[in-house]
Protein backbone atom coordinates (compact mmCIF):
# COMPACT_ATOMS: atom_id res chain seq x y z
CA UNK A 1 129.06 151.18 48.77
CA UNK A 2 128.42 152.35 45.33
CA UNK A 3 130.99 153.85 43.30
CA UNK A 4 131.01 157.03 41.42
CA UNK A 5 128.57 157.44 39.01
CA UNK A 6 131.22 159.43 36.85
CA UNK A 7 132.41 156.82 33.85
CA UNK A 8 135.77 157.55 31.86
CA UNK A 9 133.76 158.50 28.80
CA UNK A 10 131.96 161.44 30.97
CA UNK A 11 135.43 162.46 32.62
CA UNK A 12 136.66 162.82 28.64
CA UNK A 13 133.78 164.87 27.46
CA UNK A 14 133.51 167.34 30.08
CA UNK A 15 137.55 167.61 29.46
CA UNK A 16 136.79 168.21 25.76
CA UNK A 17 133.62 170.80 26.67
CA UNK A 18 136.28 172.77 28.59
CA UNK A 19 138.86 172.92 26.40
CA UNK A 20 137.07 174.39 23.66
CA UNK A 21 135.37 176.81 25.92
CA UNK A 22 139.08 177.66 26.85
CA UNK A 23 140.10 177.89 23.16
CA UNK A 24 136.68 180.16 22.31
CA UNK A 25 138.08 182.88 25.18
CA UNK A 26 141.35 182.65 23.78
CA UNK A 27 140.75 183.28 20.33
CA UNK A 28 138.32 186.30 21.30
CA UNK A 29 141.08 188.00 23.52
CA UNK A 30 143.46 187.25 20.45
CA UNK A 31 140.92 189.32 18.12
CA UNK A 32 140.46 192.00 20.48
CA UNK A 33 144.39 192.55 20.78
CA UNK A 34 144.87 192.15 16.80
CA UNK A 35 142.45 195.80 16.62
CA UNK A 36 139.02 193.15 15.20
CA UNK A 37 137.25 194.43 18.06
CA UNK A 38 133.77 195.06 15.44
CA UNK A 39 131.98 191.31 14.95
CA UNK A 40 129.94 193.53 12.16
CA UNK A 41 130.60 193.15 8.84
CA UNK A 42 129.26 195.93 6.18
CA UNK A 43 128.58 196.24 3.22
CA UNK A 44 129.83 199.47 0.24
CA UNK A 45 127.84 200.75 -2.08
CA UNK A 46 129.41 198.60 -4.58
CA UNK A 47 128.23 195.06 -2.93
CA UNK A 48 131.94 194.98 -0.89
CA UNK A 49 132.58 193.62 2.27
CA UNK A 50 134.48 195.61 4.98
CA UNK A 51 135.02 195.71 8.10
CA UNK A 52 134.18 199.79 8.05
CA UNK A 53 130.75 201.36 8.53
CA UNK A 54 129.41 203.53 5.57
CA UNK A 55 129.55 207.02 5.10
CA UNK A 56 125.77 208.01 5.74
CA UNK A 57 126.21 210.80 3.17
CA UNK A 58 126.05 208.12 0.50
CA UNK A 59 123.41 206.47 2.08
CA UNK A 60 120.66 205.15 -0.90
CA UNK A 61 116.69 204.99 0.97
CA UNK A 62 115.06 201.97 -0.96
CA UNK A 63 111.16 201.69 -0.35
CA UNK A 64 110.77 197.62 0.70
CA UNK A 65 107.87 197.53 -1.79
CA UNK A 66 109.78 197.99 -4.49
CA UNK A 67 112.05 195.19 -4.27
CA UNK A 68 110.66 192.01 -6.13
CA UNK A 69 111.20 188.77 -4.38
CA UNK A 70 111.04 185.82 -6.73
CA UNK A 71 110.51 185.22 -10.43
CA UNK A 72 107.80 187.58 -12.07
CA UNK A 73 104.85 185.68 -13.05
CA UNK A 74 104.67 185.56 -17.10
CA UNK A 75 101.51 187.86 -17.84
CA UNK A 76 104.33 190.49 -16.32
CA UNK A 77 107.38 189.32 -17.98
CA UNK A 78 108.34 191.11 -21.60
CA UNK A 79 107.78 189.07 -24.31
CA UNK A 80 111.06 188.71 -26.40
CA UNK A 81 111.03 188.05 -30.13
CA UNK A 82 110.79 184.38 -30.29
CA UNK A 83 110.36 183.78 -34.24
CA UNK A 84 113.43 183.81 -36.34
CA UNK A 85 114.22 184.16 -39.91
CA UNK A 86 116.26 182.12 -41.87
CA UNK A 87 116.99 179.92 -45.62
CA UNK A 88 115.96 175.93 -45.63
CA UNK A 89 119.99 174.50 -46.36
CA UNK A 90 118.81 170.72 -46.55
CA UNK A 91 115.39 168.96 -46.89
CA UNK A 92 114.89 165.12 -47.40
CA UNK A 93 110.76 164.56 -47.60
CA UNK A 94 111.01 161.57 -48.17
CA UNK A 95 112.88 160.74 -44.59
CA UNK A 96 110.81 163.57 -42.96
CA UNK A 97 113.82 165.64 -41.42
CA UNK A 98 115.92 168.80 -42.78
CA UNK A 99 118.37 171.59 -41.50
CA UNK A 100 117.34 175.29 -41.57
CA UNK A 101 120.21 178.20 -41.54
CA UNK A 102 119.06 181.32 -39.43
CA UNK A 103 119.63 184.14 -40.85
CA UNK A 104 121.07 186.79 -38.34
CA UNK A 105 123.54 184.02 -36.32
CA UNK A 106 124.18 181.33 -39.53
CA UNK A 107 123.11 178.77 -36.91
CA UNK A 108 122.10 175.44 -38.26
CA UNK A 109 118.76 174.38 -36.42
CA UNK A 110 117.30 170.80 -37.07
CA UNK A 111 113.96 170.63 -38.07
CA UNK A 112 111.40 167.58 -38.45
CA UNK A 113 108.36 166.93 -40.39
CA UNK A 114 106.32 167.10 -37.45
CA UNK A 115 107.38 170.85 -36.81
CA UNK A 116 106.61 172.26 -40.22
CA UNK A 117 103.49 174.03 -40.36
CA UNK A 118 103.49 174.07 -44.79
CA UNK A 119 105.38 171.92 -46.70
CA UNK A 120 109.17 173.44 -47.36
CA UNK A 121 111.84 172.23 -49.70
CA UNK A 122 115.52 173.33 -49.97
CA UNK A 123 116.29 177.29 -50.73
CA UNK A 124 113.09 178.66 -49.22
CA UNK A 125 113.12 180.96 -46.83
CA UNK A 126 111.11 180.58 -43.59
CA UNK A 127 110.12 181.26 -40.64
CA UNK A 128 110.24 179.40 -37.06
CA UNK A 129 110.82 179.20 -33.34
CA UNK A 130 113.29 177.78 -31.64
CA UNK A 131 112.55 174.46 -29.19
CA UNK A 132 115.01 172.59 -26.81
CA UNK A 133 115.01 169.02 -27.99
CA UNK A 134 116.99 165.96 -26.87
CA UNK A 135 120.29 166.73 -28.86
CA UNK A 136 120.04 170.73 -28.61
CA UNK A 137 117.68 173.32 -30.36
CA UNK A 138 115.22 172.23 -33.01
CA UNK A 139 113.35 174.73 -35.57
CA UNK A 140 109.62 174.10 -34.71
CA UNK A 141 106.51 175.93 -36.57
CA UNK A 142 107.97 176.38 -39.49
CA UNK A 143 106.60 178.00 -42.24
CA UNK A 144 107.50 179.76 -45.77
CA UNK A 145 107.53 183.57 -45.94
């Protein structure tokens, strides 16, 4: 005389799987009624979303090989101008650091002892690359023009 093997927590599940299967058929026969009929979504030819299919008049053919996936490895990226001109504002050789002005922007760049190719002092112009450092960019490979 065993009882049934359904528990209360079953009973409430299978309620809860049925009601949302009843909500799912409701809210498709409420999108069919409201004219959303399409599930599709497309895309203009200016990167748009709508709910209407493209004109194929307008239609662009892209070749699949042409479209790079990724970053470009850096033999085939172009190599941008990466040394900068500019005047030395400050210079203390004595505690080994300075500031250097560029000349195009009239940013101020730091610049330490240990990034100075010759030895600079204030007013002479120079050349250098820019670095990330701890507390922004630093003037690296410095040298007098």
């Amino acid at each position: 005389m065993a009882g049934s093997q359904e528990t209360f927590g079953k009973k409430e599940r299978e309620k809860k799987r049925l009601k949302k299967k009843k909500d799912k058929l409701l809210k498709k026969e409420e999108r069919k009624a409201g004219g959303q009929e399409s599930e599709f979504i497309y895309v203009d030819e200016f990167g748009q979303l709508t709910d209407t299919p493209m004109d194929p008049s307008r239609k662009i053919k892209v070749e699949a090989s042409s479209i790079e996936i990724g970053v470009p490895k850096k033999e085939d990226r172009e190599v941008e101008e990466t040394e900068k001109k500019g005047k030395v504002s400050f210079f203390d050789s004595s505690k080994g650091f300075g500031f250097i002005i560029e000349n195009e922007s009239q940013e101020k760049y730091f610049v330490h002892v240990s990034g100075i190719l010759e030895e600079i002092k204030e007013n002479d112009k120079v050349s250098f690359e820019l670095e990330r450092g701890l507390k922004g960019m630093n003037a690296v490979k410095v040298k007098k023009i």
